[in-house]
PDB file of N, CA and C in Angstrom:
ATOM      1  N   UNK A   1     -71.127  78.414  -9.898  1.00  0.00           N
ATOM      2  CA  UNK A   1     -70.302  79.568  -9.627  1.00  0.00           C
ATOM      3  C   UNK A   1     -69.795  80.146 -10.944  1.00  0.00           C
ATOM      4  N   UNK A   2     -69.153  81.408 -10.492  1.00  0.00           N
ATOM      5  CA  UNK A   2     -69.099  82.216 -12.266  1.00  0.00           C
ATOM      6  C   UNK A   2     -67.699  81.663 -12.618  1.00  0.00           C
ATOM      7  N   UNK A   3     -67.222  81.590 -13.687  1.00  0.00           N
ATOM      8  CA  UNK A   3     -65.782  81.259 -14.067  1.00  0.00           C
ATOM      9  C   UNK A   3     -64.992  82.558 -13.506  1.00  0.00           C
ATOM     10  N   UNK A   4     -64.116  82.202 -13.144  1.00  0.00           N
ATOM     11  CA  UNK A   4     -62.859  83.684 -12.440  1.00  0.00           C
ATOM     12  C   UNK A   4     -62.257  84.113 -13.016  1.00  0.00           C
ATOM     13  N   UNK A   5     -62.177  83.633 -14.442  1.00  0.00           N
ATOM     14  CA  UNK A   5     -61.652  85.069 -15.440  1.00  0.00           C
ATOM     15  C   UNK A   5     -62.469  86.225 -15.465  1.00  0.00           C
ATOM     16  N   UNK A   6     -63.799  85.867 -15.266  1.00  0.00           N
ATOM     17  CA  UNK A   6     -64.861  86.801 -15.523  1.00  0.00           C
ATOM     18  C   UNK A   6     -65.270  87.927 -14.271  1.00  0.00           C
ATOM     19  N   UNK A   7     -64.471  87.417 -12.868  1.00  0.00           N
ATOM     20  CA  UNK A   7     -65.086  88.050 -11.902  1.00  0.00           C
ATOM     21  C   UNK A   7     -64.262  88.822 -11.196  1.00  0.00           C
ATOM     22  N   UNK A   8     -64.975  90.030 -11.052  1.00  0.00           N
ATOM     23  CA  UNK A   8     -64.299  91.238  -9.828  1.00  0.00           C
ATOM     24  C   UNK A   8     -64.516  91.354  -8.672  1.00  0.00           C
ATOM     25  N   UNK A   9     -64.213  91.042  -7.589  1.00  0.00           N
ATOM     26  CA  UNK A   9     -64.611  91.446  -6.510  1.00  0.00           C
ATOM     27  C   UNK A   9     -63.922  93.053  -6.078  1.00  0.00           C
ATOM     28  N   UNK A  10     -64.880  93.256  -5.395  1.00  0.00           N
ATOM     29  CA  UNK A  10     -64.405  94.628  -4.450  1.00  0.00           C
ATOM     30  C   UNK A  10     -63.238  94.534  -3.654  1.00  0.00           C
ATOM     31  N   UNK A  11     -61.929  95.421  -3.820  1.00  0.00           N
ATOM     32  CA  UNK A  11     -60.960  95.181  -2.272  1.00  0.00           C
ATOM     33  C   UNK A  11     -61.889  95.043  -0.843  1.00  0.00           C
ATOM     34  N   UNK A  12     -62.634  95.682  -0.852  1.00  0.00           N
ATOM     35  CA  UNK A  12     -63.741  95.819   0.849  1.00  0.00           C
ATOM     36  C   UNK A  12     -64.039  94.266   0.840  1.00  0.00           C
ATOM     37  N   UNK A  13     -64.572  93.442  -0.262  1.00  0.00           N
ATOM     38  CA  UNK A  13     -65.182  91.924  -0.097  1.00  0.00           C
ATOM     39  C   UNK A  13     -63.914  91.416  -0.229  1.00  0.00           C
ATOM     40  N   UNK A  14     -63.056  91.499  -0.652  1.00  0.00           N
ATOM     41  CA  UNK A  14     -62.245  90.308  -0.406  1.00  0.00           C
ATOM     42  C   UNK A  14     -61.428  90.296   0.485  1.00  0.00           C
ATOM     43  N   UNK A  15     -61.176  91.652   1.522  1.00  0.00           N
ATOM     44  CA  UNK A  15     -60.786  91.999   2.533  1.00  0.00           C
ATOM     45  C   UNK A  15     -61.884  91.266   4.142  1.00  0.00           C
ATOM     46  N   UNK A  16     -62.841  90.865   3.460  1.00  0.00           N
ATOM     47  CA  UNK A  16     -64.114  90.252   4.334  1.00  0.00           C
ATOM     48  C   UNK A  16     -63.374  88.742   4.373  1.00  0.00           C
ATOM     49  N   UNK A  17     -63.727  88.611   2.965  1.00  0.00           N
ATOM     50  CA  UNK A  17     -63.428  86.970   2.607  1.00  0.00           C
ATOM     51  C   UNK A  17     -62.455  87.006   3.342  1.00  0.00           C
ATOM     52  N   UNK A  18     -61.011  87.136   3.168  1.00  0.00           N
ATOM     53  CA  UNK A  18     -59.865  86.773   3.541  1.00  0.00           C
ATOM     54  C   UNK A  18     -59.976  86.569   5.607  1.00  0.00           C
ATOM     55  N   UNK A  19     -60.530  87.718   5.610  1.00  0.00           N
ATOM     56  CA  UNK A  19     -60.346  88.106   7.188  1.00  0.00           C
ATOM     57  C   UNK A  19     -61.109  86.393   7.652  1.00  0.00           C
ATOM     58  N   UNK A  20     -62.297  86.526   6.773  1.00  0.00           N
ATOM     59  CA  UNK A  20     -63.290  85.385   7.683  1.00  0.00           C
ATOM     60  C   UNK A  20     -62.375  83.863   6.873  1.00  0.00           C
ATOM     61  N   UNK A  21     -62.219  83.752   5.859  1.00  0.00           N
ATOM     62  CA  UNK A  21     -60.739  82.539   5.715  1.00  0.00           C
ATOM     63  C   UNK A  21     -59.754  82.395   7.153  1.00  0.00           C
ATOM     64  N   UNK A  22     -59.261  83.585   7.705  1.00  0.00           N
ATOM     65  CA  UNK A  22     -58.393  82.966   8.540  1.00  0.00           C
ATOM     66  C   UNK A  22     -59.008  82.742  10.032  1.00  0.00           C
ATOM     67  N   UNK A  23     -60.398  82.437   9.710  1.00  0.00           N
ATOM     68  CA  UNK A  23     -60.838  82.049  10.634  1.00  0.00           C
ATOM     69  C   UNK A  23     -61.530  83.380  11.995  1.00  0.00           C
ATOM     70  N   UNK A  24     -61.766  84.693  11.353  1.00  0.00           N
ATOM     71  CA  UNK A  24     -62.324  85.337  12.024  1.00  0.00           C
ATOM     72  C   UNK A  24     -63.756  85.262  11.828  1.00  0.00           C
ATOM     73  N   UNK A  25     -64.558  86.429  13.161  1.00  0.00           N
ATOM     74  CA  UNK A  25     -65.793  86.409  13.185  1.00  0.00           C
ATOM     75  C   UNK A  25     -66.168  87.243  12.330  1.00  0.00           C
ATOM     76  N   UNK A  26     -67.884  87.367  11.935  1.00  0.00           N
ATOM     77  CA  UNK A  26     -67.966  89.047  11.823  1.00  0.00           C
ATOM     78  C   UNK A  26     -67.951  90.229  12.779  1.00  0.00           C
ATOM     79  N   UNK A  27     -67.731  89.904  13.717  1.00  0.00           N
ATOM     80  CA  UNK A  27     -67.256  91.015  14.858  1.00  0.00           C
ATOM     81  C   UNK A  27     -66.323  91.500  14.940  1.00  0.00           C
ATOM     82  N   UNK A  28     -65.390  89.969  14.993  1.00  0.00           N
ATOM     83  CA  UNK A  28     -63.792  90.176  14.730  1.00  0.00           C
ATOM     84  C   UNK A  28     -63.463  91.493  13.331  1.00  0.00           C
ATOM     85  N   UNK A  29     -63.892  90.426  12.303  1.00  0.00           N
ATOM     86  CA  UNK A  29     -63.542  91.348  10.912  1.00  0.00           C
ATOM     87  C   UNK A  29     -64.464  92.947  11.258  1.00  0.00           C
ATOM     88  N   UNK A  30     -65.422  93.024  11.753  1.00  0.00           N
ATOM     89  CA  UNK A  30     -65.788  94.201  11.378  1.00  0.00           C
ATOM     90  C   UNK A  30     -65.008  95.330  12.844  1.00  0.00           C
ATOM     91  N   UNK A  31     -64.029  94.463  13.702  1.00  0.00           N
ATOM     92  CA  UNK A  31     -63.908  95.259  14.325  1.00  0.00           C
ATOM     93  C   UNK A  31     -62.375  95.965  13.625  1.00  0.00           C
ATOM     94  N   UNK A  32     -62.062  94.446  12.614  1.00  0.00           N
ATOM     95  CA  UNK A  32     -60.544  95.027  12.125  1.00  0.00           C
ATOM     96  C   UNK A  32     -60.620  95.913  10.980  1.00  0.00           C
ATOM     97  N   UNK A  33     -61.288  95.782  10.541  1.00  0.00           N
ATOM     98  CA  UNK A  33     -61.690  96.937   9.088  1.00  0.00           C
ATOM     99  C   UNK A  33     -62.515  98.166   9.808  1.00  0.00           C
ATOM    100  N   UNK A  34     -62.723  98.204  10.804  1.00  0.00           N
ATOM    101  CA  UNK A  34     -63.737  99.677  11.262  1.00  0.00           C
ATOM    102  C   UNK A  34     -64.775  99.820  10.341  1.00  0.00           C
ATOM    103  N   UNK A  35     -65.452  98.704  10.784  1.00  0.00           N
ATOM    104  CA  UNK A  35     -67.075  98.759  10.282  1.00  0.00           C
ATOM    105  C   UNK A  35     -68.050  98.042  11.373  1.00  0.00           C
ATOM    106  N   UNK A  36     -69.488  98.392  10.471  1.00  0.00           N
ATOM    107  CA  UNK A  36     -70.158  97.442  11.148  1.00  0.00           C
ATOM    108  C   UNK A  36     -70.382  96.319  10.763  1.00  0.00           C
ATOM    109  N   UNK A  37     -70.777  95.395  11.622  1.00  0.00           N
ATOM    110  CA  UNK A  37     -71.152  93.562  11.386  1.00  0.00           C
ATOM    111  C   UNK A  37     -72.214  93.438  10.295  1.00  0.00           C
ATOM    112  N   UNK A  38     -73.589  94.752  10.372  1.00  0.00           N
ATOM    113  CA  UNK A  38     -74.141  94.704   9.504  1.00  0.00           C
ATOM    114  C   UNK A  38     -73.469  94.587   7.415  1.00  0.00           C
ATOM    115  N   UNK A  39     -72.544  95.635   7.926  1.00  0.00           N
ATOM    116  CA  UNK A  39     -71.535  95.827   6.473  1.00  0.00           C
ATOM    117  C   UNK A  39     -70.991  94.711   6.226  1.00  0.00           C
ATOM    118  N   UNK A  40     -70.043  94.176   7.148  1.00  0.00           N
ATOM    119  CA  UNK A  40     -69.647  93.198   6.728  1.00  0.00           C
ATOM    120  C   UNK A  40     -70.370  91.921   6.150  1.00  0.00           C
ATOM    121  N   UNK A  41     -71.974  91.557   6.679  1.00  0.00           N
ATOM    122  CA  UNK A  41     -72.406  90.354   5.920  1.00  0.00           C
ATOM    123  C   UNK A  41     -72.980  91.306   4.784  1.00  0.00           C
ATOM    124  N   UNK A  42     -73.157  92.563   4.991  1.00  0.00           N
ATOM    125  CA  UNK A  42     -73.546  93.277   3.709  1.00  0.00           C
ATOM    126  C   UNK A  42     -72.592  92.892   2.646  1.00  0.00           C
ATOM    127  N   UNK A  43     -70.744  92.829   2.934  1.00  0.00           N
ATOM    128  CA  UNK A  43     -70.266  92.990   1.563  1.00  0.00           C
ATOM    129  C   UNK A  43     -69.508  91.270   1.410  1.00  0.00           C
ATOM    130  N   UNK A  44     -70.144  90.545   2.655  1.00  0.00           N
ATOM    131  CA  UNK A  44     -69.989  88.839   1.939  1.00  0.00           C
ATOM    132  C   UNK A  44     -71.174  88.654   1.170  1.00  0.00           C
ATOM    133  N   UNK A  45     -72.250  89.084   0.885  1.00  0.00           N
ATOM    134  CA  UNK A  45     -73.546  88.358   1.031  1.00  0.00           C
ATOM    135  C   UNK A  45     -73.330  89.684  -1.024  1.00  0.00           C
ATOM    136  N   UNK A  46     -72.498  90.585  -1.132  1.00  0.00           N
ATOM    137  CA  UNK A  46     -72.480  91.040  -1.912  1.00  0.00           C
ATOM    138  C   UNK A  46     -71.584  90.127  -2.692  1.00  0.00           C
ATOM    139  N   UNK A  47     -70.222  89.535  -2.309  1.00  0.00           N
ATOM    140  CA  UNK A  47     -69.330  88.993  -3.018  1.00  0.00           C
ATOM    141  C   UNK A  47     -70.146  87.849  -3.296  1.00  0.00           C
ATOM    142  N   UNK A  48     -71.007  87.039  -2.935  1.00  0.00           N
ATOM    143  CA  UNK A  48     -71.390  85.980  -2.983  1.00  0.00           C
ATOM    144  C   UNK A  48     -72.387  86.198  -4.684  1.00  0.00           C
ATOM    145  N   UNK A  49     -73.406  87.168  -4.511  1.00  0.00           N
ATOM    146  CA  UNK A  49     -74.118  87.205  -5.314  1.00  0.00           C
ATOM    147  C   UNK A  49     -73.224  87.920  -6.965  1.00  0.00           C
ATOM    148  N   UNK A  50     -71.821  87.945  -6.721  1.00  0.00           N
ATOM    149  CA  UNK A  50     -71.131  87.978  -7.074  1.00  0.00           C
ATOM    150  C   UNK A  50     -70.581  87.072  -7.954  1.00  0.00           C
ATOM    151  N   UNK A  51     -70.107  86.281  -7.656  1.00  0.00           N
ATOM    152  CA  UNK A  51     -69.361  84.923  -7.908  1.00  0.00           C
ATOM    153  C   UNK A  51     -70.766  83.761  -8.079  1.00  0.00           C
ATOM    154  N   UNK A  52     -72.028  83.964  -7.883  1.00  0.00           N
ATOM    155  CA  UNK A  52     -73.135  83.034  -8.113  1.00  0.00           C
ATOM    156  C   UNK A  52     -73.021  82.319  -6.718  1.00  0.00           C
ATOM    157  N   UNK A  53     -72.788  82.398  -5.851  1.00  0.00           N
ATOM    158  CA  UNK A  53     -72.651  81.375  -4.844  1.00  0.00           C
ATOM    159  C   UNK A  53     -74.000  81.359  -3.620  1.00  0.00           C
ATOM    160  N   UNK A  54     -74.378  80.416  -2.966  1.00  0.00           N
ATOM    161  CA  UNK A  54     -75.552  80.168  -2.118  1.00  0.00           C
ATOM    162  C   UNK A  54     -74.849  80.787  -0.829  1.00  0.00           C
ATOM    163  N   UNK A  55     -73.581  80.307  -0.622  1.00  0.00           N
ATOM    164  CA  UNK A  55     -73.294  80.947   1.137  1.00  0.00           C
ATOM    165  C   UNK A  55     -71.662  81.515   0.769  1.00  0.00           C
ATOM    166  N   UNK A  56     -71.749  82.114   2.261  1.00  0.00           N
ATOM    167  CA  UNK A  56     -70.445  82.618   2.646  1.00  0.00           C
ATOM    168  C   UNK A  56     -69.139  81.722   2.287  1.00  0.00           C
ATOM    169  N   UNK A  57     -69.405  80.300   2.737  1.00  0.00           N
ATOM    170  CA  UNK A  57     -68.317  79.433   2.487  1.00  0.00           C
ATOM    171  C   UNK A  57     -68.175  79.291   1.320  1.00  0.00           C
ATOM    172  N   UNK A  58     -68.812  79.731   0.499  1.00  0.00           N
ATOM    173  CA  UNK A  58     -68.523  79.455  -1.144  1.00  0.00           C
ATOM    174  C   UNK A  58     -67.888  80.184  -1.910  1.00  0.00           C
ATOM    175  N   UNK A  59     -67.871  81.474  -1.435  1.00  0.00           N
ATOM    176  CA  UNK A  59     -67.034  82.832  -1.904  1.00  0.00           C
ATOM    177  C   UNK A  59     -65.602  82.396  -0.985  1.00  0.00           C
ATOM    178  N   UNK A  60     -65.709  82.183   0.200  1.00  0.00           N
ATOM    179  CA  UNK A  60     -64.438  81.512   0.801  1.00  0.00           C
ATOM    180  C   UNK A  60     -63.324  80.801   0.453  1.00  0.00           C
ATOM    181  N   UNK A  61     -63.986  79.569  -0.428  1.00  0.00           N
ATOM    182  CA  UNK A  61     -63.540  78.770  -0.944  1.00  0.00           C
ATOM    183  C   UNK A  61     -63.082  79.286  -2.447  1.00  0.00           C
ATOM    184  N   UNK A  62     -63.834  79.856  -2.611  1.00  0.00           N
ATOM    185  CA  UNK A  62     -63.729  80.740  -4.391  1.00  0.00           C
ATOM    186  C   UNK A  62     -62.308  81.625  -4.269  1.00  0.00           C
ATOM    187  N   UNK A  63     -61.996  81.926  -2.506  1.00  0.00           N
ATOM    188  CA  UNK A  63     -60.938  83.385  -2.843  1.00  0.00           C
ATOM    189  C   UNK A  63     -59.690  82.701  -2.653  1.00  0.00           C
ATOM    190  N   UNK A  64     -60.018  81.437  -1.889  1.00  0.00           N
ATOM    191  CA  UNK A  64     -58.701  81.202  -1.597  1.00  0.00           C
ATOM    192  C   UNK A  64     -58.266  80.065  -2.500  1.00  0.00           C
ATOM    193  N   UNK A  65     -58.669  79.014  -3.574  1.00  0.00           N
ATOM    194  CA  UNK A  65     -58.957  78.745  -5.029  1.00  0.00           C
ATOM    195  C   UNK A  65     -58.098  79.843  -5.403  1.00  0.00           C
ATOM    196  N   UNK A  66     -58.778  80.987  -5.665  1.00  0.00           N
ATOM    197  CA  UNK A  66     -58.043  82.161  -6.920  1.00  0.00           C
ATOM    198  C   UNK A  66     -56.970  82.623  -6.121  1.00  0.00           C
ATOM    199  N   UNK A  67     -56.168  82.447  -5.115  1.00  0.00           N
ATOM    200  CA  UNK A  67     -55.246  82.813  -4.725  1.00  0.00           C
ATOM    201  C   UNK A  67     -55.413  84.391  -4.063  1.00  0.00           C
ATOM    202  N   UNK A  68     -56.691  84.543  -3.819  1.00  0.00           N
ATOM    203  CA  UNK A  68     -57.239  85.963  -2.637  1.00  0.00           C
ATOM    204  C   UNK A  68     -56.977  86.259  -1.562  1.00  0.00           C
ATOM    205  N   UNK A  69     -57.097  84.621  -0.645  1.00  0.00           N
ATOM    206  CA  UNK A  69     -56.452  84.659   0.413  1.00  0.00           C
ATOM    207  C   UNK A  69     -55.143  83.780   0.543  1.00  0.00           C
TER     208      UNK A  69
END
């Protein structure tokens, strides 16, 4: 994973991350942000390649680590 001095995420991805941290779906989250489900693994699957990470749970773990969520 990238060191977190170095990394930006988007408000839209970490608004993903956080939502799916407290344990929502992507249905859920994409129904609370007014998007689609497609977008939403669009902008985890963006934060991920982001931060260097293989899955969703890894940016997860990365936001709430940096104090995101």
């Amino acid at each position: 994973m990238t060191d977190a001095r170095e990394v930006v995420l988007a408000d839209d991805e970490l608004s993903v991350l956080r939502l799916m941290a407290e344990g929502d779906t992507i249905d859920v989250v994409a129904r609370k942000l007014e998007i689609s489900e497609r977008t939403v693994r669009r902008k985890a699957r963006s934060a991920c390649d982001t931060l260097g990470c293989e899955t969703t749970i890894e940016a997860i773990v990365w936001a709430v680590r940096h104090g995101h969520v």
